[in-house]
Protein backbone atom coordinates (compact mmCIF):
# COMPACT_ATOMS: atom_id res chain seq x y z
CA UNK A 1 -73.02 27.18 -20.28
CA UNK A 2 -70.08 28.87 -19.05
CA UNK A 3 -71.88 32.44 -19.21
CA UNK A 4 -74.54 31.00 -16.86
CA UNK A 5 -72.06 29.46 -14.65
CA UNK A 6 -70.56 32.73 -14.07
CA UNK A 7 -74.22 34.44 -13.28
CA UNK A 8 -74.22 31.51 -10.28
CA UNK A 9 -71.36 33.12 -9.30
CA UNK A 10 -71.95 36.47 -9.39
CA UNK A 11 -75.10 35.57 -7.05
CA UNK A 12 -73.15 34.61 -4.30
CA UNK A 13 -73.35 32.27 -1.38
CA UNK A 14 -76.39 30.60 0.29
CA UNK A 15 -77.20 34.03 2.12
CA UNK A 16 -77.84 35.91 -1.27
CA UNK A 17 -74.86 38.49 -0.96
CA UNK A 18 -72.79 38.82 -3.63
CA UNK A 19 -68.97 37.99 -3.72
CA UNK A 20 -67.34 39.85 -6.49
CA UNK A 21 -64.31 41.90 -5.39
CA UNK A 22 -63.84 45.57 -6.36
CA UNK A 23 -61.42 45.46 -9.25
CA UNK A 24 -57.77 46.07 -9.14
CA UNK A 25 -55.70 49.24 -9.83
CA UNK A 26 -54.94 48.85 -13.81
CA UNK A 27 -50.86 48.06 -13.05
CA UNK A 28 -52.44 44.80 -11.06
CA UNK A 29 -55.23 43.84 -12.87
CA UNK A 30 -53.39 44.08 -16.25
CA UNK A 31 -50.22 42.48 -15.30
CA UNK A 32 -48.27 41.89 -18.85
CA UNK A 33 -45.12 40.18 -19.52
CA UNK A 34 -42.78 42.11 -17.70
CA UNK A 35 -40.05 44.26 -19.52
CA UNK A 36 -36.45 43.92 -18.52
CA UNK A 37 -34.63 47.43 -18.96
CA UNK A 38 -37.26 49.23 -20.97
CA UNK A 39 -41.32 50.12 -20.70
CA UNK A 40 -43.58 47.70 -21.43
CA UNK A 41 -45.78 49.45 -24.50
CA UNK A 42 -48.06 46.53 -26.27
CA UNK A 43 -48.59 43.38 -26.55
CA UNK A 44 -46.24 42.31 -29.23
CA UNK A 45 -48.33 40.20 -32.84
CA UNK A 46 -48.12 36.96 -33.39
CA UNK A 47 -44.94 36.32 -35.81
CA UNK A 48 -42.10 34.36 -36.11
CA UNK A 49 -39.57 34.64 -33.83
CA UNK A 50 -35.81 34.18 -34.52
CA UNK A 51 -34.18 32.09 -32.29
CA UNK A 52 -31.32 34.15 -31.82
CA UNK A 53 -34.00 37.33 -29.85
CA UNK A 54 -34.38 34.78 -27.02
CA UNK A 55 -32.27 34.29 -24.29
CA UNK A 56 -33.24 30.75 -22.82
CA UNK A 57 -32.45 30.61 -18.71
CA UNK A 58 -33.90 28.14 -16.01
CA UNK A 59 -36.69 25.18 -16.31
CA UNK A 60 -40.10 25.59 -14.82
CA UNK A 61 -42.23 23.08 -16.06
CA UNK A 62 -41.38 20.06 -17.61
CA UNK A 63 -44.25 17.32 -19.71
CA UNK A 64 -44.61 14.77 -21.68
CA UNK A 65 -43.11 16.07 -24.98
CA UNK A 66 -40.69 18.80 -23.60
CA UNK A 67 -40.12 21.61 -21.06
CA UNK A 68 -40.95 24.74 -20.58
CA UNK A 69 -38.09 27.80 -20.12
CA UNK A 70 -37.97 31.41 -18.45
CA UNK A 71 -36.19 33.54 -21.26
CA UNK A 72 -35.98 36.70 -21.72
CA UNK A 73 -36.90 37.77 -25.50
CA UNK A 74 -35.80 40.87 -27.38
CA UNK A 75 -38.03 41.76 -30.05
CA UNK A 76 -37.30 43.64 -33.05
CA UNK A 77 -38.02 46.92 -31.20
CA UNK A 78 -35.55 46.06 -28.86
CA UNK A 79 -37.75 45.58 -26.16
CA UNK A 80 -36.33 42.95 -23.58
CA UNK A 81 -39.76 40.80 -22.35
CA UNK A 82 -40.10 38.07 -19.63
CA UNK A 83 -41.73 35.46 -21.30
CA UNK A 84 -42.41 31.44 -20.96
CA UNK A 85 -40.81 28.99 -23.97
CA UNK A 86 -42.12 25.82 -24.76
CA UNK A 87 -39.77 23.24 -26.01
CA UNK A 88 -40.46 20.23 -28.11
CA UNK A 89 -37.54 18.18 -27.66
CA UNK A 90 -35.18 16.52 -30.76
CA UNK A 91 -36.65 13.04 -29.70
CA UNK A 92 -39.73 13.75 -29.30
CA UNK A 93 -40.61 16.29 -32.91
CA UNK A 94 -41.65 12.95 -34.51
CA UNK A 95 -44.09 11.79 -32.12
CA UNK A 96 -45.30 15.77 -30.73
CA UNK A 97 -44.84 18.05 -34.27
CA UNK A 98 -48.52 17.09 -34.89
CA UNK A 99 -49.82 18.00 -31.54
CA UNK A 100 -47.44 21.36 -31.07
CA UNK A 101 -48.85 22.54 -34.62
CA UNK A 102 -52.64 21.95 -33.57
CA UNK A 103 -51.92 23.51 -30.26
CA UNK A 104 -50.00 26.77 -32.53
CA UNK A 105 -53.20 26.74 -35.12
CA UNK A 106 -55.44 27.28 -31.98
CA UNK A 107 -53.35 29.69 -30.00
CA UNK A 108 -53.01 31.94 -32.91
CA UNK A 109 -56.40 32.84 -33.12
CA UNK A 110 -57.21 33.59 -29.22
CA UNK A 111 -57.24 36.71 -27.84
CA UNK A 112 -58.65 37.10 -24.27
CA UNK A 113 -57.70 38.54 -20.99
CA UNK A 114 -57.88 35.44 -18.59
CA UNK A 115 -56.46 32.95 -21.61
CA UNK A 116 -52.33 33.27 -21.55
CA UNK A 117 -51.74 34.83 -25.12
CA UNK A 118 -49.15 33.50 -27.11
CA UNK A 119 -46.53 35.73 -29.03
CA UNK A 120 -45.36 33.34 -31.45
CA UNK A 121 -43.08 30.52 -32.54
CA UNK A 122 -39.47 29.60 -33.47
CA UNK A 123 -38.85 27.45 -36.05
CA UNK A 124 -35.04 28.47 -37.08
CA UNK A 125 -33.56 25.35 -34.89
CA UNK A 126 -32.15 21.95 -36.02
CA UNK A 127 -33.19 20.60 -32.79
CA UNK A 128 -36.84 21.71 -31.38
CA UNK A 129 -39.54 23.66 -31.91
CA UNK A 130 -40.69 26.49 -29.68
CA UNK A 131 -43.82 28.41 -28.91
CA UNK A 132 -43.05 31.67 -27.17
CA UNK A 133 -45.86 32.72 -24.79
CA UNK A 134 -46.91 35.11 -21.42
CA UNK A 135 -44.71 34.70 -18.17
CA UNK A 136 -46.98 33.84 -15.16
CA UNK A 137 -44.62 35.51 -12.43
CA UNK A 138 -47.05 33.64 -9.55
CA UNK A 139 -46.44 29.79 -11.36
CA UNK A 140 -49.50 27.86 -11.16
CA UNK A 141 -52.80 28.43 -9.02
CA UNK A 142 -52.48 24.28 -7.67
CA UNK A 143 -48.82 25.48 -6.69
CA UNK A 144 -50.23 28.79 -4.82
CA UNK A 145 -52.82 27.12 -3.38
CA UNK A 146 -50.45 24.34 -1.47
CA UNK A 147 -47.94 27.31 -0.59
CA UNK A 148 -48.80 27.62 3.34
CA UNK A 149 -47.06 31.62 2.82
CA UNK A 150 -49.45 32.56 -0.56
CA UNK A 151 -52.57 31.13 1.36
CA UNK A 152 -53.33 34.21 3.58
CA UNK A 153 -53.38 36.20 -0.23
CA UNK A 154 -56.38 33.68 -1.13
CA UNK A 155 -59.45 34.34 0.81
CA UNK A 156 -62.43 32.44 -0.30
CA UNK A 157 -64.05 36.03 -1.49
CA UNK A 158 -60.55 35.97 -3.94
CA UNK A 159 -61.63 32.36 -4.99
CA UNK A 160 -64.59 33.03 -6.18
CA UNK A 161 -63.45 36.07 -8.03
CA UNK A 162 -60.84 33.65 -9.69
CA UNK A 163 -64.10 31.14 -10.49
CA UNK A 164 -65.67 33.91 -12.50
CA UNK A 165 -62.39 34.98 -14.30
CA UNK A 166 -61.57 31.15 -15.64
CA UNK A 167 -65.84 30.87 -16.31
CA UNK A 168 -64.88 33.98 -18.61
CA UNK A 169 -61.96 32.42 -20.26
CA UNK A 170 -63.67 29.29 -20.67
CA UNK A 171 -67.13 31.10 -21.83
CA UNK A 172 -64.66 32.75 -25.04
CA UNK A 173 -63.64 29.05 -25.40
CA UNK A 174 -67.00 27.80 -26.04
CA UNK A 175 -68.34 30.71 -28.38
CA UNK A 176 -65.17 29.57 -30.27
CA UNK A 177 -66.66 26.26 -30.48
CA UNK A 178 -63.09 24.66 -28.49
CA UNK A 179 -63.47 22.42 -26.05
CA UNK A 180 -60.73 22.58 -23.68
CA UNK A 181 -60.53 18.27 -22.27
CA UNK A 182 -57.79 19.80 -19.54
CA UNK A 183 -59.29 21.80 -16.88
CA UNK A 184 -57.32 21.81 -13.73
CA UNK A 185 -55.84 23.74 -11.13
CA UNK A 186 -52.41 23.01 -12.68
CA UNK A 187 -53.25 24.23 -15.79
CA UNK A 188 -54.21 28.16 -14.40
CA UNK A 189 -51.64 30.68 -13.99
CA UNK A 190 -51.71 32.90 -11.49
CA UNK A 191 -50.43 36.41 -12.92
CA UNK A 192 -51.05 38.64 -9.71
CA UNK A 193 -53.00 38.20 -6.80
CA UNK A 194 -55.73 39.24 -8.65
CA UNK A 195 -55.90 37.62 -12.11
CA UNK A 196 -55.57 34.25 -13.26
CA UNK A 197 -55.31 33.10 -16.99
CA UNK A 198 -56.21 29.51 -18.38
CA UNK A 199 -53.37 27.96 -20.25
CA UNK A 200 -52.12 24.61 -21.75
CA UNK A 201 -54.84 24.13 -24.68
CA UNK A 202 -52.22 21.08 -25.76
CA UNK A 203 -55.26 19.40 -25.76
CA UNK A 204 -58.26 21.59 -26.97
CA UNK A 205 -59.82 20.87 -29.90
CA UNK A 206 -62.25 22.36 -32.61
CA UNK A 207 -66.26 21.16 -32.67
CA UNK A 208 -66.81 20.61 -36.38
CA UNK A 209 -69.90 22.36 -38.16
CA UNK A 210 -72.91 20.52 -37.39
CA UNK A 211 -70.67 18.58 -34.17
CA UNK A 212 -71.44 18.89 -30.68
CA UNK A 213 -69.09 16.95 -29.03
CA UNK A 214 -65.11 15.47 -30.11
CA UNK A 215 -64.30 12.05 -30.05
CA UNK A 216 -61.27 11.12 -29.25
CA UNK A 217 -59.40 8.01 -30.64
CA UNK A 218 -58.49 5.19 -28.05
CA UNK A 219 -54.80 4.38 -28.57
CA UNK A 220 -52.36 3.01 -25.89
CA UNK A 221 -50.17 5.87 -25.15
CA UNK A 222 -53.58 7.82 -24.56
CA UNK A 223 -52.92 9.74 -21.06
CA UNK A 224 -56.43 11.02 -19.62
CA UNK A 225 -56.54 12.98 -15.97
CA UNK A 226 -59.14 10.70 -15.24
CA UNK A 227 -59.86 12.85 -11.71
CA UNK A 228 -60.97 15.61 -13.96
CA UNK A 229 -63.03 14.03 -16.57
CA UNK A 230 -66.97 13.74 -16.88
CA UNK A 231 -68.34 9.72 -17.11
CA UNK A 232 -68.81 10.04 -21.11
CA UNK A 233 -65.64 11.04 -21.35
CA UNK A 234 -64.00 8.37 -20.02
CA UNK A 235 -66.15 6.09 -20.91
CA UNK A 236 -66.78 7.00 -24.67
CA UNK A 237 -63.97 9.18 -25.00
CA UNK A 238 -66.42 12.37 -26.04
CA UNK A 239 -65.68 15.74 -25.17
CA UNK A 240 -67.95 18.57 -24.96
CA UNK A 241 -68.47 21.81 -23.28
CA UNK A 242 -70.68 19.81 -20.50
CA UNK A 243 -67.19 18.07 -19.91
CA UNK A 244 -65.78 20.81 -19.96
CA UNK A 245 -68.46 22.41 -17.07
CA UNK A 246 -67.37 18.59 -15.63
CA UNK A 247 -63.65 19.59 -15.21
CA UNK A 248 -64.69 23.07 -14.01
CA UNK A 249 -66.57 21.71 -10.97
CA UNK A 250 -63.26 19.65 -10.10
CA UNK A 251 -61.04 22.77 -10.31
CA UNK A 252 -63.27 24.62 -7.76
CA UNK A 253 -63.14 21.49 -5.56
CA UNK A 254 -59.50 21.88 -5.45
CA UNK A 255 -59.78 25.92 -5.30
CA UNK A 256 -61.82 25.53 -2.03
CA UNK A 257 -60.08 22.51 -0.41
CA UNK A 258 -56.96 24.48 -1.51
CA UNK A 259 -54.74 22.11 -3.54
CA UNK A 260 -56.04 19.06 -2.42
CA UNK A 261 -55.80 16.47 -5.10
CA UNK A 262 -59.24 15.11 -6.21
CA UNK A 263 -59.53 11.35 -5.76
CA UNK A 264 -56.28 11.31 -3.67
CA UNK A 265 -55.01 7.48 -2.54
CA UNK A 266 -57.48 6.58 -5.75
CA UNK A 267 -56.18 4.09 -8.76
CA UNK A 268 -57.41 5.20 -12.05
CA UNK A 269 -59.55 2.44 -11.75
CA UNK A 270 -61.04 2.85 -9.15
CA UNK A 271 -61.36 6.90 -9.94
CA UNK A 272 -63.36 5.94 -12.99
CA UNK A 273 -65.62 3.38 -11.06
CA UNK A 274 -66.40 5.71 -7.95
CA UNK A 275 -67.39 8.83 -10.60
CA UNK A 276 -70.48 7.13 -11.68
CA UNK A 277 -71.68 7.32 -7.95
CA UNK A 278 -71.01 10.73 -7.97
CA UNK A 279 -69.78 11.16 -4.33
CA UNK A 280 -67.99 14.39 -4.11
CA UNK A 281 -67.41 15.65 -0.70
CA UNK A 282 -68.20 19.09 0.11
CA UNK A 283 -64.78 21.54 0.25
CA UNK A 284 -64.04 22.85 3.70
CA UNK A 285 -63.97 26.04 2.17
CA UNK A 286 -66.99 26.95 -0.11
CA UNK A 287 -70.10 28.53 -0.31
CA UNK A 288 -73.64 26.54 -0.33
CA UNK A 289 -73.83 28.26 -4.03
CA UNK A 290 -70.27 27.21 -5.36
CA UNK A 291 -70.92 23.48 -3.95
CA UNK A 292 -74.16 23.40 -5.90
């Protein structure tokens, strides 16, 4: 689906032209963690990572079962890397260790240029456990998107460059047989003004043999971003790669409206009842092919 998503794309607007930008020098286009002190070389294997190579410094994200921590990490080369750390907290390893570990089993085996790639884990702690993964130096494409300074850096010819990089992402995703279920703007990391990388697959899971879509179990601390889910999902609780497609046509409603918030002023009542109409305004900033 994905693949033929991105041939849409690749078409271009309404007039036929098509809208993919010249690629980027390679020291842009291949941004990599960056290296404090010493050359970058390769990306480092997935391993274990002792919790005394990582230098933990300021908060920039924060959820439901932890945070998420700048650090610098020196690996058994003695290379000093920027990288991100994900923290399950003490009070929460109880209630997250399942999730964390699914989210670990899946990470492990991905390996793409627009999905954030994860180095490894820590396990050595009383306290937490930690998943040590790629530094997006640019935060969050929602958060660039409402900066009125980073705007002028994301012309709608950029956009649509972006749209073909996540359909690329999400295209590995689905020959993978994973269905994402967390699509957003939030949720893609902005690496340079030229490359973005899908992250947070917290929530992904695995299509069994024979399965085309996952069903999820209802349960009352179930949290759903109702904005960004398709009608079956919300209400059947299946998840496919059409959702997924679903939650991809929200994200490029808030690419091209730049940050707005899908459903804004909405309950999540009221979000679920209105999606069924499907009434989806056109974004200010879009071609006829990307509203389509």
């Amino acid at each position: 689906m994905f693949g033929r998503i991105k041939s849409a794309i690749l078409r271009g607007g309404g007039d036929g032209t098509a809208r993919t930008l010249s690629p980027s020098p390679p020291q842009q286009r291949g941004l990599r963690p960056a290296s404090v002190g010493a050359p970058y070389s390769r990306p480092p294997g997935k391993q274990l990572i002792p919790v005394d190579s990582l230098h933990l410094n300021k908060v920039i994200g924060e959820g439901e079962f932890g945070v998420v921590q700048q650090a610098v990490w020196t690996t058994e080369t003695g290379e000093k890397l920027q990288v991100a750390v994900k923290k399950l907290n003490r009070d929460k390893v109880n209630t997250g260790t399942q999730n964390f570990l699914k989210e670990v089993v899946i990470m492990q085996d991905i390996d793409h240029e627009h999905i954030v790639r994860m180095f490894g884990v820590v396990l050595d702690t009383d306290d937490s456990l930690m998943m040590v993964t790629e530094l997006a130096p640019m935060r969050s494409l929602l958060e660039c998107l409402k900066d009125p300074l980073l705007r002028i850096d994301f012309s709608v010819p950029r956009l649509c460059d972006f749209s073909q990089q996540v359909c690329d992402g999400m295209n590995y995703l689905e020959n993978k047989r994973l269905v994402h279920r967390d699509l957003a703007a939030r949720n893609i990391l902005v690496f340079s003004k030229s490359q973005v990388k899908i992250s947070d697959l917290g929530l992904s899971r695995i299509l069994g043999a024979g399965q085309d879509y996952y069903q999820s179990k209802f349960s009352v601390s179930l949290k759903l971003p109702i904005a960004w889910c398709a009608p079956e999902s919300i209400n059947f609780l299946k998840f496919t790669i059409a959702s997924d497609v679903w939650s991809f046509g929200v994200l490029l409603w808030e690419m091209f409206t730049y940050g707005f918030q899908p459903w804004a002023g909405f309950t999540g009542q009221q979000v679920s009842k209105v999606i069924f109409m499907v009434i989806k305004t056109k974004p200010n900033f879009s071609y006829s092919r990307i509203k389509q």
